[in-house]
Structures are given as C-alpha cells and as structure tokens.
PDB file of N, CA and C in Angstrom:
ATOM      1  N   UNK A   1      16.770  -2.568   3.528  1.00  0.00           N
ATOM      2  CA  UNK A   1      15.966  -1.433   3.997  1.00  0.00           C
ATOM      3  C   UNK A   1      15.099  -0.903   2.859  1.00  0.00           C
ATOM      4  N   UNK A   2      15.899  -0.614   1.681  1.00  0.00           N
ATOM      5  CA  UNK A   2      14.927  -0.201   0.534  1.00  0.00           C
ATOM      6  C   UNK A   2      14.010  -0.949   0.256  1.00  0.00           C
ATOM      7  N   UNK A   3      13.968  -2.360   0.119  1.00  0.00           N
ATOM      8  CA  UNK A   3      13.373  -3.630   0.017  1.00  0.00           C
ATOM      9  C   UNK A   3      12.294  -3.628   0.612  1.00  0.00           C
ATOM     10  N   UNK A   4      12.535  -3.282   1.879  1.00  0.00           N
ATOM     11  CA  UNK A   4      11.148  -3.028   3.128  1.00  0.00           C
ATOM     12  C   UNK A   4       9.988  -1.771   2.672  1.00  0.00           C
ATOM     13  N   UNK A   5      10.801  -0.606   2.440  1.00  0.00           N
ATOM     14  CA  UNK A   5      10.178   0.364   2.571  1.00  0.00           C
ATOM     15  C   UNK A   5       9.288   0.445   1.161  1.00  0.00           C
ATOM     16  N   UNK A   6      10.034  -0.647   0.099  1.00  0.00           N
ATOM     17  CA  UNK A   6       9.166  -0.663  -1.059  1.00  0.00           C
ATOM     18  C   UNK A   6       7.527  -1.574  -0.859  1.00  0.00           C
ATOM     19  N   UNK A   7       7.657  -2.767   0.105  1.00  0.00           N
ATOM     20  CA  UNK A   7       7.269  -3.788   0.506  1.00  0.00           C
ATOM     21  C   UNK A   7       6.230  -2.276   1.892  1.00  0.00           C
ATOM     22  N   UNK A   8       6.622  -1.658   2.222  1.00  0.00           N
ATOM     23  CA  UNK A   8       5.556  -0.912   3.147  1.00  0.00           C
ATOM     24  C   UNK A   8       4.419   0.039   2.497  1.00  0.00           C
ATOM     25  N   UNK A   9       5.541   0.455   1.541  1.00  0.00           N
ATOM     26  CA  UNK A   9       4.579   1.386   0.598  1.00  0.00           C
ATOM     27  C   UNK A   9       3.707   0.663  -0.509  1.00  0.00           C
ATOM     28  N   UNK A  10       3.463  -0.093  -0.981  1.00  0.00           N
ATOM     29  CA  UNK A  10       3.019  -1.045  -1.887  1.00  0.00           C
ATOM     30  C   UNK A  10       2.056  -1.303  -0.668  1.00  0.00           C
ATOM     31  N   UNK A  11       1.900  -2.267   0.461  1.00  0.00           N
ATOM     32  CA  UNK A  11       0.780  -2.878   1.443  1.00  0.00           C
ATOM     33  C   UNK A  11       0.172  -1.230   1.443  1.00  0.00           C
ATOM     34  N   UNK A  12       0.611  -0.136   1.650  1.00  0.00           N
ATOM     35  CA  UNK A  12      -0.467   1.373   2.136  1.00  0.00           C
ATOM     36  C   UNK A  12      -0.780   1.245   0.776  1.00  0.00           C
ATOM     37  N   UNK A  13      -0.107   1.601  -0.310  1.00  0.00           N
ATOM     38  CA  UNK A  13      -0.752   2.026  -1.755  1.00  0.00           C
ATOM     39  C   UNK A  13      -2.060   1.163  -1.995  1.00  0.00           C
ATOM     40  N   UNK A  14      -1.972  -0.326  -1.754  1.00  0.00           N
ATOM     41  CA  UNK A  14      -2.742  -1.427  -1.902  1.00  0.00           C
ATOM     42  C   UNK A  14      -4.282  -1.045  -0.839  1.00  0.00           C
ATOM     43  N   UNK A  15      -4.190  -1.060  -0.147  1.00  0.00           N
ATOM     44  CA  UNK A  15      -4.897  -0.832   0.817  1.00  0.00           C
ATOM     45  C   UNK A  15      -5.652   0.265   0.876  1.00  0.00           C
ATOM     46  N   UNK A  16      -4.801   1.626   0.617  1.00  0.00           N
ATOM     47  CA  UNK A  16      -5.638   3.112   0.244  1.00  0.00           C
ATOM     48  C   UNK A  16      -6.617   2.725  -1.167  1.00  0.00           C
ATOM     49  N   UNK A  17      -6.555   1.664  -2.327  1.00  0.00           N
ATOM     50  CA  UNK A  17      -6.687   1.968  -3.143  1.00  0.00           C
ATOM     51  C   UNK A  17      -8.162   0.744  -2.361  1.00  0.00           C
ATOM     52  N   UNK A  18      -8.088  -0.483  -2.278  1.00  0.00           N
ATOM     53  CA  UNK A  18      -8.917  -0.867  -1.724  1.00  0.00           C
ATOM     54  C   UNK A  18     -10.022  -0.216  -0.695  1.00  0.00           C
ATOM     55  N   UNK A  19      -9.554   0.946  -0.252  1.00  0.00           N
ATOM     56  CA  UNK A  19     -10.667   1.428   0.555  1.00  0.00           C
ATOM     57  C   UNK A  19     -11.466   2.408  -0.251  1.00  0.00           C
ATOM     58  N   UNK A  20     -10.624   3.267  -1.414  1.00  0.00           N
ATOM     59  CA  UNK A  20     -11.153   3.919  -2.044  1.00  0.00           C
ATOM     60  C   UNK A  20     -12.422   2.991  -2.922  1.00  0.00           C
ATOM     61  N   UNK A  21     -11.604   1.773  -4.024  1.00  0.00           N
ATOM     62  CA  UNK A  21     -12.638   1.249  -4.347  1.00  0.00           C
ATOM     63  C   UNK A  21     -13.953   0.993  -3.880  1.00  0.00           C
ATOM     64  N   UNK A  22     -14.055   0.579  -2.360  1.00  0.00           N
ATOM     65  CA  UNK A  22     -15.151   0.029  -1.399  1.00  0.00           C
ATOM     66  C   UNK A  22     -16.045   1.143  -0.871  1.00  0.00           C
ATOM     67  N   UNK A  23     -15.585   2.480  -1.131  1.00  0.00           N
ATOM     68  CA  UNK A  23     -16.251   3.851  -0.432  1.00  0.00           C
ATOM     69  C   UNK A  23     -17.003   4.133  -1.274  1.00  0.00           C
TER      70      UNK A  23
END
C-alpha cells in the first residue's frame, strides 16, 4: 500500500511539474 501511494504521488508530482514546465 505504501509502495502504491509512493508510486501515485511521484506520477501527480511528475506530471504537476511537467505541466508547470510547459505553461
């Protein structure tokens, strides 16, 4: 479960940071 939720938050962190870059 921790495993996942590290693995969920990492894909949003990744992704928020990618959209920021691209804005």
């Amino acid at each position: 479960m921790s495993r996942k939720w590290r693995y969920s938050l990492g894909q949003a962190a990744g992704l928020a940071g990618f959209v920021v870059l691209n804005s």
